[in-house]
C-alpha atoms as a PDB file:
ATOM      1  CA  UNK A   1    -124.595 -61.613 146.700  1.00  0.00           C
ATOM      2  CA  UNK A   2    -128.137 -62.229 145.521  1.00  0.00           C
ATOM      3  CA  UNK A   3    -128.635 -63.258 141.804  1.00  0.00           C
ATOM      4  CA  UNK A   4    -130.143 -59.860 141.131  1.00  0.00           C
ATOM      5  CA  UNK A   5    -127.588 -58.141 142.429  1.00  0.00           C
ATOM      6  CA  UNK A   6    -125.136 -60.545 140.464  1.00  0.00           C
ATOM      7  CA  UNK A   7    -126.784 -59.841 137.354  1.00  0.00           C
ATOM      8  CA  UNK A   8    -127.278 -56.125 137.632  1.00  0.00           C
ATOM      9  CA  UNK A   9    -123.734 -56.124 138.220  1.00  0.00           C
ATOM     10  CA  UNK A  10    -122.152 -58.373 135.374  1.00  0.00           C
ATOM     11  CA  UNK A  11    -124.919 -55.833 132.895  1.00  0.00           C
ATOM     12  CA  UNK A  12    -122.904 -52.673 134.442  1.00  0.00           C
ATOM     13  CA  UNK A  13    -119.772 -53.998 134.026  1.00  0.00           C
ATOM     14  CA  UNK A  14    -120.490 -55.519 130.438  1.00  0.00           C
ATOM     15  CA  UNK A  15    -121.714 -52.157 129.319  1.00  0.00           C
ATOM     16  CA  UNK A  16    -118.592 -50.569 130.241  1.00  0.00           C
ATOM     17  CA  UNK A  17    -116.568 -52.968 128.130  1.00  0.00           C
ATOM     18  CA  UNK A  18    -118.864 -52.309 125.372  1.00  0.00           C
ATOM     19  CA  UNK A  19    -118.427 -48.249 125.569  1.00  0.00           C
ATOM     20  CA  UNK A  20    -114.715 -49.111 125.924  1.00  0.00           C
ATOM     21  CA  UNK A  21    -114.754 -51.368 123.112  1.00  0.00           C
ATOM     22  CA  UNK A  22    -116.433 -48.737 120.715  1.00  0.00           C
ATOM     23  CA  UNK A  23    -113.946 -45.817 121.818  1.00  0.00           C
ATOM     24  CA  UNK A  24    -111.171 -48.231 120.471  1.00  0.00           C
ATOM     25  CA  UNK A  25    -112.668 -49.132 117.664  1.00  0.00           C
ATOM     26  CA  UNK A  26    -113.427 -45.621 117.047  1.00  0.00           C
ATOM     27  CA  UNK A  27    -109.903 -44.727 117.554  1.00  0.00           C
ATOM     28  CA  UNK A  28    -108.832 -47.553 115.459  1.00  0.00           C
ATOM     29  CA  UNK A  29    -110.548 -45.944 112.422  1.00  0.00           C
ATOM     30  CA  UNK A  30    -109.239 -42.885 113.605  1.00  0.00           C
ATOM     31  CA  UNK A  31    -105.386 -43.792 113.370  1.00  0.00           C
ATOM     32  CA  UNK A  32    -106.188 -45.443 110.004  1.00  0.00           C
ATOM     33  CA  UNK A  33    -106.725 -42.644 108.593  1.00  0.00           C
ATOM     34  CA  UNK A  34    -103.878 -40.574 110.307  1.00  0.00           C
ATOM     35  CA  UNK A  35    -101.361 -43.281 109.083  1.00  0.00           C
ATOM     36  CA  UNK A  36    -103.374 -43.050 105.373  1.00  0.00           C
ATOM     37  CA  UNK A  37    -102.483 -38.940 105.033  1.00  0.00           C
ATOM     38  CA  UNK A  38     -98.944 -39.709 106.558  1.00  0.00           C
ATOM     39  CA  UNK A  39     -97.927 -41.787 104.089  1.00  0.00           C
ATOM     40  CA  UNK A  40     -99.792 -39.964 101.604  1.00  0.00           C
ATOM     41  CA  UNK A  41     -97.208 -37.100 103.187  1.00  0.00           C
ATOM     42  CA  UNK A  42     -94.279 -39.180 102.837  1.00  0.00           C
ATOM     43  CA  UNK A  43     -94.847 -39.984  99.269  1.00  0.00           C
ATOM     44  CA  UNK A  44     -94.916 -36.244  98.462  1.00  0.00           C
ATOM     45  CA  UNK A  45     -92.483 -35.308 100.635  1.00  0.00           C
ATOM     46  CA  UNK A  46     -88.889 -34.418  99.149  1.00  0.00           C
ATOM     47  CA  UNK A  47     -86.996 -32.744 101.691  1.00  0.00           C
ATOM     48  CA  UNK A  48     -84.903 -35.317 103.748  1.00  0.00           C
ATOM     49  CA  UNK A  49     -86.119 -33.923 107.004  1.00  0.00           C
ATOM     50  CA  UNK A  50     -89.562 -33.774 106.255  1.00  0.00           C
ATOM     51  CA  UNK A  51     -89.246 -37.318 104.719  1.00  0.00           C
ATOM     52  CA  UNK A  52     -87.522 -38.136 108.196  1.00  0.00           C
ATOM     53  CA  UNK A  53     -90.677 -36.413 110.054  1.00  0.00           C
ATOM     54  CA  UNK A  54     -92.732 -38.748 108.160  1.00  0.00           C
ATOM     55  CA  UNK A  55     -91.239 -42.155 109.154  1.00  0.00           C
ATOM     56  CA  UNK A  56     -91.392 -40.936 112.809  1.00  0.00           C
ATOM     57  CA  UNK A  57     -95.139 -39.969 112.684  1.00  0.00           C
ATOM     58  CA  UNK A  58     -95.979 -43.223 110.643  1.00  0.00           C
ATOM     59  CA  UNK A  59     -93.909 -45.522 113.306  1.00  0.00           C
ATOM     60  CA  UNK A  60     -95.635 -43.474 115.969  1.00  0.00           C
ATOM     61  CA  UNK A  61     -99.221 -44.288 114.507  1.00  0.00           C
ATOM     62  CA  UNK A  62     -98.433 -47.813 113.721  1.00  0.00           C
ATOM     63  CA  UNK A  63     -97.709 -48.589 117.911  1.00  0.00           C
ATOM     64  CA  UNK A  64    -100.839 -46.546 118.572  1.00  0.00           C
ATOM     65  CA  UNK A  65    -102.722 -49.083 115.957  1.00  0.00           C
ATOM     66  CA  UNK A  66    -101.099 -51.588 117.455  1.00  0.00           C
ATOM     67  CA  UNK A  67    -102.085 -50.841 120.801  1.00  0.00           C
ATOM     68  CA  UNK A  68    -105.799 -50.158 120.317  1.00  0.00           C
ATOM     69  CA  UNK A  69    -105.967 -53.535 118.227  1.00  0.00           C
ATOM     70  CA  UNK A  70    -103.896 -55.497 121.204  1.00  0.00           C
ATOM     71  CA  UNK A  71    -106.854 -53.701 123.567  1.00  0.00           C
ATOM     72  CA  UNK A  72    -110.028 -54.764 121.474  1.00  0.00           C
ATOM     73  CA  UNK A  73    -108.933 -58.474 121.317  1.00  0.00           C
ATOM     74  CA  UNK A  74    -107.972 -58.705 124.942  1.00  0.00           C
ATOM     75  CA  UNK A  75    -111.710 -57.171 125.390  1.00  0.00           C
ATOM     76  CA  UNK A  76    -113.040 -59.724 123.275  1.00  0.00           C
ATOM     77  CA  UNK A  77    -111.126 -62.522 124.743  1.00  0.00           C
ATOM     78  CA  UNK A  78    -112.677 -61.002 128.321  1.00  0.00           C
ATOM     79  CA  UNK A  79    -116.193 -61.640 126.574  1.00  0.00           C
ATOM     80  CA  UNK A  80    -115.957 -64.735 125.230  1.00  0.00           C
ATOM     81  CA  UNK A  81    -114.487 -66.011 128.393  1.00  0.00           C
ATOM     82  CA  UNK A  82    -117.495 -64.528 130.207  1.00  0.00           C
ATOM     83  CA  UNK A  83    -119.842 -66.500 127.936  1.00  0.00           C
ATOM     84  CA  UNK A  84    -119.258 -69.737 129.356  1.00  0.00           C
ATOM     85  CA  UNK A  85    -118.196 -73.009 127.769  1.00  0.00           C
ATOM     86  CA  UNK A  86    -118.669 -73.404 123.699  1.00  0.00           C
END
């Protein structure tokens, strides 16, 4: 493979990570904001079963988080990797 090619093809790939690595962070803010009004639901909630609704959704949210967090560093740890030696 020529240089050229090389290069045009680590640019393509890089700017796939990068629209990847927005759509996570955009659905990081996302789920912060879901898990914000569920707990904001849980805190008025009085019924038992909507109280119970609420842990669910918040535990449900919080491994979503999780996930999209776990994602972004791995694609950071891809691009500092890429970078060469420090």
């Amino acid at each position: 493979m020529t240089d050229e090619a090389r290069g045009f093809s680590l640019r393509r790939r890089r700017g796939a990570e990068d629209t990847e690595r927005q759509a996570l962070l955009e659905g990081l803010g996302q789920t912060r904001a879901l898990i914000a009004q569920a707990y904001a639901g849980f805190n008025a909630a009085g019924d038992p079963d909507l109280i119970e609704s609420y842990v669910f959704e918040i535990n449900a949210l919080q491994a979503r988080y999780s996930y999209l967090l776990r994602r972004v560093k791995e694609l950071d740890g891809d691009a500092a990797v890429g970078c060469g030696p420090r």
